[in-house]
Protein backbone atom coordinates (compact mmCIF):
# COMPACT_ATOMS: atom_id res chain seq x y z
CA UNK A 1 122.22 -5.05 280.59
CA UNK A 2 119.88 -7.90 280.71
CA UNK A 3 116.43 -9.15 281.72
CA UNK A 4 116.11 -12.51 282.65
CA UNK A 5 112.74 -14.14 282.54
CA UNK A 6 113.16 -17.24 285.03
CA UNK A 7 109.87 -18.71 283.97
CA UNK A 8 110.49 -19.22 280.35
CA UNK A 9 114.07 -19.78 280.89
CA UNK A 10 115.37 -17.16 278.57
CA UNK A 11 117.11 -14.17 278.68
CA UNK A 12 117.06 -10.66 276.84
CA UNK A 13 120.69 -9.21 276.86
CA UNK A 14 121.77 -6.31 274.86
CA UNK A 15 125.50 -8.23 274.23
CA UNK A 16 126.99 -11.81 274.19
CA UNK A 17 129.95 -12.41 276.34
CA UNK A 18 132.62 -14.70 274.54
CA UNK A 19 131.55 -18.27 275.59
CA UNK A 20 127.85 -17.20 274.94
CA UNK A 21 128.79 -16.12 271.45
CA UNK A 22 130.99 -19.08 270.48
CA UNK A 23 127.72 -21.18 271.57
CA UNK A 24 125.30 -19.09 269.29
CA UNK A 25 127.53 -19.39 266.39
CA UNK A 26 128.21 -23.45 267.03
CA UNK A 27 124.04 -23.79 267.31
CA UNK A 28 123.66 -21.51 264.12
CA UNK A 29 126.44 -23.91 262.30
CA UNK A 30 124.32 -27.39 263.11
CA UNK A 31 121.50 -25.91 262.31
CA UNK A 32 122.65 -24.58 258.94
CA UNK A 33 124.16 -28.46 258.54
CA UNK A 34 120.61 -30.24 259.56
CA UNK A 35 118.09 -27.84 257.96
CA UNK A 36 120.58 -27.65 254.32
CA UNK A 37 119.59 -23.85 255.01
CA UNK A 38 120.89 -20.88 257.27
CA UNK A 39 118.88 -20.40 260.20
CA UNK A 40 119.86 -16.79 260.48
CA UNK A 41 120.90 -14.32 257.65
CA UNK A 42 124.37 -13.63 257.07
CA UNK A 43 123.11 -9.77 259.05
CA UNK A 44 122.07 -11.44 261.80
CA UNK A 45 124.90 -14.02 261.76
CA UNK A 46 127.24 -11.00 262.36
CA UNK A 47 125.18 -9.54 264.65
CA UNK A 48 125.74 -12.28 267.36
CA UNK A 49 129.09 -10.78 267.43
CA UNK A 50 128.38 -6.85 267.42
CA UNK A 51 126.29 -4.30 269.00
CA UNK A 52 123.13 -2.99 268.05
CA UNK A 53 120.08 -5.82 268.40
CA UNK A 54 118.84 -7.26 271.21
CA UNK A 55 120.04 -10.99 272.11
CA UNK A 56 117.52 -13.46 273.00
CA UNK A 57 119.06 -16.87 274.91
CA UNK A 58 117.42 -19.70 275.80
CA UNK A 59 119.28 -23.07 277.64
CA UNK A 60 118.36 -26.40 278.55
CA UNK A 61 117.37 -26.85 282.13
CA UNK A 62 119.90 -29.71 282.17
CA UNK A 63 123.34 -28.13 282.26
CA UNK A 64 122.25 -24.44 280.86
CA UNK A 65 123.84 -25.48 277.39
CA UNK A 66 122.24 -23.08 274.76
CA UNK A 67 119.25 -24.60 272.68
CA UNK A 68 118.25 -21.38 270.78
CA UNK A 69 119.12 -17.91 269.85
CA UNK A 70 117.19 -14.94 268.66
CA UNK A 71 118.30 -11.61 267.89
CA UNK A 72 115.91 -8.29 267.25
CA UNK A 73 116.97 -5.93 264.59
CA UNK A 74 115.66 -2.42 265.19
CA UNK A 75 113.50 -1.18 262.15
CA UNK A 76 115.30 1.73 260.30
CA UNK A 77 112.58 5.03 259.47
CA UNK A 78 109.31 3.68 259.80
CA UNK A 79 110.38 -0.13 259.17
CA UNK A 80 109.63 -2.86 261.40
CA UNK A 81 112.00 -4.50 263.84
CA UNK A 82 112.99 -7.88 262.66
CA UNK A 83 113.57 -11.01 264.10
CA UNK A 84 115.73 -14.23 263.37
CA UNK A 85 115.14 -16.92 266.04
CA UNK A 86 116.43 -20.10 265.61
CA UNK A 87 116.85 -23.66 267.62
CA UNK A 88 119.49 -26.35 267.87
CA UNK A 89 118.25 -29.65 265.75
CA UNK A 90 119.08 -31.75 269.15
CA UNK A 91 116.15 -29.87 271.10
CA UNK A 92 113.42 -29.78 268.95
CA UNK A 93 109.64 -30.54 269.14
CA UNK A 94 109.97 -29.50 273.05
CA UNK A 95 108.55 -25.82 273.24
CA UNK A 96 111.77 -23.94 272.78
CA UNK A 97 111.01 -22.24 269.59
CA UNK A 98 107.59 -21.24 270.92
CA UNK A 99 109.25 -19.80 274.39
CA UNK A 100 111.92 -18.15 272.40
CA UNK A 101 109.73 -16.43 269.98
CA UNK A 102 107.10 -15.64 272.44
CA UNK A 103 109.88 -13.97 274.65
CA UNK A 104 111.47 -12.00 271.41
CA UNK A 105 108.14 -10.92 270.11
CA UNK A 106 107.54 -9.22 273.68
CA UNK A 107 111.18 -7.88 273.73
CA UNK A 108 110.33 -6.20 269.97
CA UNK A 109 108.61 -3.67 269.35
CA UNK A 110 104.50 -3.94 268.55
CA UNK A 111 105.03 -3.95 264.86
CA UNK A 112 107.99 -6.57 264.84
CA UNK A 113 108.27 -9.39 262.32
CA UNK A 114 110.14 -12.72 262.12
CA UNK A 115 111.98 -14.44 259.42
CA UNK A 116 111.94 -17.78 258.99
CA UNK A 117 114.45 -18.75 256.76
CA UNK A 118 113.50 -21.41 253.85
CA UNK A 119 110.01 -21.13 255.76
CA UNK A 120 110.07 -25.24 256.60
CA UNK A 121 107.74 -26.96 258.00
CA UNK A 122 108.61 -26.30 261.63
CA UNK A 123 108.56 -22.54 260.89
CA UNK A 124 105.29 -22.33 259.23
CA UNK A 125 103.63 -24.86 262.21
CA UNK A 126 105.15 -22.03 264.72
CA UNK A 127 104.25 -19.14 263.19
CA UNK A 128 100.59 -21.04 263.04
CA UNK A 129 100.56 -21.84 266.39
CA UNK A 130 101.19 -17.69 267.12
CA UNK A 131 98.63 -16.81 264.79
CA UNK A 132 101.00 -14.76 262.33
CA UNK A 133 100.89 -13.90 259.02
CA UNK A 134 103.00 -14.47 255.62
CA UNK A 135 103.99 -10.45 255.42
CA UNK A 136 106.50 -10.57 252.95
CA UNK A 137 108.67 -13.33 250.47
CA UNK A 138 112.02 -13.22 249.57
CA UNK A 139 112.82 -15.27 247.11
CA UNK A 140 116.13 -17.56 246.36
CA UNK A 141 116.72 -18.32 242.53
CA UNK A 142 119.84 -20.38 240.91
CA UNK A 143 120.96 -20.84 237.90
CA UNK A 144 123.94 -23.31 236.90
CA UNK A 145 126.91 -22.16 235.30
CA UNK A 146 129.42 -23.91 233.07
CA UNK A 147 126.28 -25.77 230.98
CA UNK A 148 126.56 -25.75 227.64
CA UNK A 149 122.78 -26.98 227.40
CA UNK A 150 122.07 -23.85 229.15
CA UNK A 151 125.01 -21.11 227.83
CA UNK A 152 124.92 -17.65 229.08
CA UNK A 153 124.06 -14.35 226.48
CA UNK A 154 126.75 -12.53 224.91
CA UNK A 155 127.60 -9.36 227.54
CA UNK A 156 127.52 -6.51 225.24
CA UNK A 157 128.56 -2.97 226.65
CA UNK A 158 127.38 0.25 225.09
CA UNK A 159 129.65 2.64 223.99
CA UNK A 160 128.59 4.96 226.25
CA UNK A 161 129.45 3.04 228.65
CA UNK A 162 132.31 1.97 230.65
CA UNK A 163 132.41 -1.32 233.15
CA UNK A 164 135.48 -1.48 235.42
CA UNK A 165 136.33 -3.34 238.72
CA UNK A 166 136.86 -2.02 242.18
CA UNK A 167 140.02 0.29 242.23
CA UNK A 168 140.19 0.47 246.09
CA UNK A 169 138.44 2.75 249.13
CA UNK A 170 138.52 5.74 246.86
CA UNK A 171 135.49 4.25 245.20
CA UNK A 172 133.55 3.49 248.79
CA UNK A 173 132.01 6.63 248.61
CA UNK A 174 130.32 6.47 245.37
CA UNK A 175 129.10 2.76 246.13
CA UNK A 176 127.26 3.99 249.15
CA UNK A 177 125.54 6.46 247.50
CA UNK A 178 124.18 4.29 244.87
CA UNK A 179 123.26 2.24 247.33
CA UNK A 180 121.45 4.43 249.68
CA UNK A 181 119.92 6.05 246.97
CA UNK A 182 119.08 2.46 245.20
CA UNK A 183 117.45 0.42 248.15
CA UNK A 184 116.40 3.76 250.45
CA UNK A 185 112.96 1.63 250.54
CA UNK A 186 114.36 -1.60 251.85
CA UNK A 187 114.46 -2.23 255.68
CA UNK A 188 118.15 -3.84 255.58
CA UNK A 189 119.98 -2.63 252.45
CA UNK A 190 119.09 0.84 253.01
CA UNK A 191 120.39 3.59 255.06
CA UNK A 192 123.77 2.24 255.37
CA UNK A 193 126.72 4.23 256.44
CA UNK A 194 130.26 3.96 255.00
CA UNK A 195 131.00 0.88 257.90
CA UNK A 196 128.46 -1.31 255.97
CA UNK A 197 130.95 -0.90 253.24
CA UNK A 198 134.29 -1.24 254.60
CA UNK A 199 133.25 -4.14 256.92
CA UNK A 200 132.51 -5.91 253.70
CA UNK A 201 135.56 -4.93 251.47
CA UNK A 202 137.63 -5.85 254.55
CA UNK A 203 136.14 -9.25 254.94
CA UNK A 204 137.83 -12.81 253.94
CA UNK A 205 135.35 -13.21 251.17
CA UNK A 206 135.69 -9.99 249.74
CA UNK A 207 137.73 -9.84 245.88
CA UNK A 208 138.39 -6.61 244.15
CA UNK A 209 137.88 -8.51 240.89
CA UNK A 210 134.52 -9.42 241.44
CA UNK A 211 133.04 -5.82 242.62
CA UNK A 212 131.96 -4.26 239.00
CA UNK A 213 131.17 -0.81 238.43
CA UNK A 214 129.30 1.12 235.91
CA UNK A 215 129.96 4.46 234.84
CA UNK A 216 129.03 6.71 231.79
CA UNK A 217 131.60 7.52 229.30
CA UNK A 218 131.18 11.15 229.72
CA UNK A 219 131.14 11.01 233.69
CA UNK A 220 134.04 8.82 235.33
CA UNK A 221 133.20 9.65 238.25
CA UNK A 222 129.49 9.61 238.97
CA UNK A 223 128.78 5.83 239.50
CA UNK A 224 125.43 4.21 237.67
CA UNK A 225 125.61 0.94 239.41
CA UNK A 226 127.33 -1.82 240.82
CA UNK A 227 127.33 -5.08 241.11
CA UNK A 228 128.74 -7.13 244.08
CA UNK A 229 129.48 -10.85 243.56
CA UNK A 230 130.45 -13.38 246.67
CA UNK A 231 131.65 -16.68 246.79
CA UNK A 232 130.71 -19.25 249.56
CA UNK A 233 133.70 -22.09 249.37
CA UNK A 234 132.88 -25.40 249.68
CA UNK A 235 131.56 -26.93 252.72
CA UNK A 236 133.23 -30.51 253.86
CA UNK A 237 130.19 -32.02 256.18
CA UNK A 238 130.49 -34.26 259.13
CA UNK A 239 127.74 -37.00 257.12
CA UNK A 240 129.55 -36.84 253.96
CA UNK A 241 127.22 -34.68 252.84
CA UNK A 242 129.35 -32.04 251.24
CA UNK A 243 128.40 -28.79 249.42
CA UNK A 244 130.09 -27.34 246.77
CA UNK A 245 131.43 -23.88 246.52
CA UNK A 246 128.74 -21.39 245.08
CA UNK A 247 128.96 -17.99 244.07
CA UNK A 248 126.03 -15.34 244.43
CA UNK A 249 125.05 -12.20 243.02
CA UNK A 250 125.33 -10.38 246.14
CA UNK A 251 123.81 -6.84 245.52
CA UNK A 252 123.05 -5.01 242.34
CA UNK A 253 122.47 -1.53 242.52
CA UNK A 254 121.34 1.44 240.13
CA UNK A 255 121.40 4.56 240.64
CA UNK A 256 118.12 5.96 240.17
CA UNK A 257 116.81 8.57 237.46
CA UNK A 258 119.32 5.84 235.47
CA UNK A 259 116.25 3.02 234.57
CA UNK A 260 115.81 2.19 231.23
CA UNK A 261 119.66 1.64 229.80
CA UNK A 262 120.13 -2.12 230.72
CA UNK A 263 122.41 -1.20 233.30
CA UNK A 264 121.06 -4.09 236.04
CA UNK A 265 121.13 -6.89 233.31
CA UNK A 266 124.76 -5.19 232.22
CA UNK A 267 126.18 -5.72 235.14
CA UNK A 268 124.28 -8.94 236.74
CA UNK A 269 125.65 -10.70 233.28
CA UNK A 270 129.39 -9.45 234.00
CA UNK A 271 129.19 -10.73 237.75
CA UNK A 272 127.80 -14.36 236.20
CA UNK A 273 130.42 -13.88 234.07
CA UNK A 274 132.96 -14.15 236.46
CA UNK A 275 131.74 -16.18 238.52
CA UNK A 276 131.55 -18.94 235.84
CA UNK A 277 135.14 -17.95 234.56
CA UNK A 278 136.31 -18.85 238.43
CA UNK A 279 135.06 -22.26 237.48
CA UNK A 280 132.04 -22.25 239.99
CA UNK A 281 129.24 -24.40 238.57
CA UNK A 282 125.86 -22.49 240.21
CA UNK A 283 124.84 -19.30 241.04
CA UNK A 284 122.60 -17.85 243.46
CA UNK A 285 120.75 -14.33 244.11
CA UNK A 286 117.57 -12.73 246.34
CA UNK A 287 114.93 -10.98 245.40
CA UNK A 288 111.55 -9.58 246.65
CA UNK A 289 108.88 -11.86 245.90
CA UNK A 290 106.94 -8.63 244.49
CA UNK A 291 110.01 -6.96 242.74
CA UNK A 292 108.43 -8.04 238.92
CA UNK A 293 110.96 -6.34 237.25
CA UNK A 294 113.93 -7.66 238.89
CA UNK A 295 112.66 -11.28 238.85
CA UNK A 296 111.52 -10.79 234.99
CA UNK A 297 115.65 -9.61 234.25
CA UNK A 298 116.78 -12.66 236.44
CA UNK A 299 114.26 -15.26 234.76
CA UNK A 300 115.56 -14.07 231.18
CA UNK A 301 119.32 -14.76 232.53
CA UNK A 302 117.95 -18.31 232.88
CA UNK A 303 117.29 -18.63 237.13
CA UNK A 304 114.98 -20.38 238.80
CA UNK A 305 113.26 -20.52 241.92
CA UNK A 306 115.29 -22.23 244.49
CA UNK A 307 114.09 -21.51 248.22
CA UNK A 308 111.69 -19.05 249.61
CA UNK A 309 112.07 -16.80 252.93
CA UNK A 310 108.96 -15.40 254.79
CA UNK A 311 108.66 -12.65 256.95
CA UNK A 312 106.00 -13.28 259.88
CA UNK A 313 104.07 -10.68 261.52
């Protein structure tokens, strides 16, 4: 079903057909290549290709070819929706990303926000421009790997402890339950189901080897925490320009009631670990700009701020 608004040139649809959705992705790939940032997160990336959010289109009045995409995440609980809008480099500085926003903000719900992703210049002029406020940060921190100016700590494991990999599906269960129980305050890492989990242990990127688990000694088979790590290959560019693979600590989770035994540094150090012993030379991770704890752990494993992300609202 869709709603087209004629006057702005964009339309609200609540699914892509095929052509549509090759488009979106091709826009969301140049813009990632101009801006040396994604333009959408990796949620909203799949999105363009599943159900649940709303689609937001806008095309050129020359030919219809698509200039910019938004999509509208519903908020989870109490949450706000959130949007990820983003425009083709080509068509710039012409009043699509002010149409396109406008439109998705009165598509969203009244409490909506917007991301903007590495919050550039362009984003922060926009969000001006609607009078809308910084609401919340998330911050991207690196660290480089393979440095022997800069050498990782020892990983040490407890004796009460044991650290193991991911032994297949039979382990799902447990992981979402950490999980759930772990991020039940955050708008997209919370309230997942069991698809969240098998859509990512069925992806390409997924390895067994680099999902760690934590468990105590004395309980196989109640899960403390996990640790998910990811690897983004290399990207060849059309400018020469190219990017070298880079791993990332995906998601770290503890179970709660378990704070105070090391478990997130434990298992953030055996990820790094492995992602240095793959022979990647940098790391990456996320974390809420107000989550001290987290970023005090991450700045003692030697990361640094990288990139920022602001939510608008």
């Amino acid at each position: 079903m869709a709603t087209d608004s004629t006057e702005s040139g964009v339309e609200i649809v609540d699914g892509l057909d095929s052509e549509t959705a090759s488009a979106a992705r091709d826009l969301v790939a140049a813009v990632a290549r101009a801006d040396g940032v994604d333009g959408l997160s990796e949620q909203a990336r799949a999105a363009i290709d599943s159900g649940g959010v709303m689609h937001v289109v806008r095309r050129s009045s020359e030919g219809g070819s698509l200039v910019g995409y938004a999509n509208i995440t519903p908020g989870r609980d109490d949450e706000p929706a959130m949007i990820e809008a983003t425009v083709h480099p080509d068509h710039r500085r012409r009043g699509h990303g002010l149409v396109l926003v406008r439109s998705a903000f009165d598509a969203a719900p009244e409490s909506a926000r917007i991301w903007a992703h590495g919050d550039l210049p362009g984003a922060k002029a926009l969000a001006g421009k609607l009078e809308l406020t910084a609401l919340r940060e998330l911050l991207s921190l690196r660290r480089p790997l393979g440095d022997s100016a800069n050498p990782l700590p020892p990983l040490d494991i407890p004796d009460d402890l044991v650290l193991r990999t991911y032994a297949g599906s039979g382990d799902d269960a447990e992981i979402l339950r950490v999980n759930n129980a772990a991020f039940d305050w955050h708008p997209e890492q919370g309230g997942w189901s069991i698809d969240e989990i098998t859509a990512r242990t069925g992806s390409d990127w997924f390895d067994p080897k680099g999902l760690f688990l934590v468990f105590d000694r004395n309980d196989p088979d109640t899960l403390l925490g996990f640790h998910w790590t990811k690897v983004h290959p290399a990207v060849t560019n059309p400018d020469g320009d190219d990017e070298p693979a880079l791993g990332e600590v995906y998601i770290v989770g503890v179970d709660t009631g378990t704070q105070g035994r090391g478990l997130g540094r434990i298992l953030t150090l055996a990820g790094i670990r492995y992602l240095e012993d793959a022979g990647l030379g940098e790391v990456e991770l996320y974390v809420e700009g107000d989550n001290a704890a987290a970023l005090h752990t991450y700045e003692r494993l030697g990361f640094t701020q990288h990139s920022i992300d602001v939510a608008y609202g």
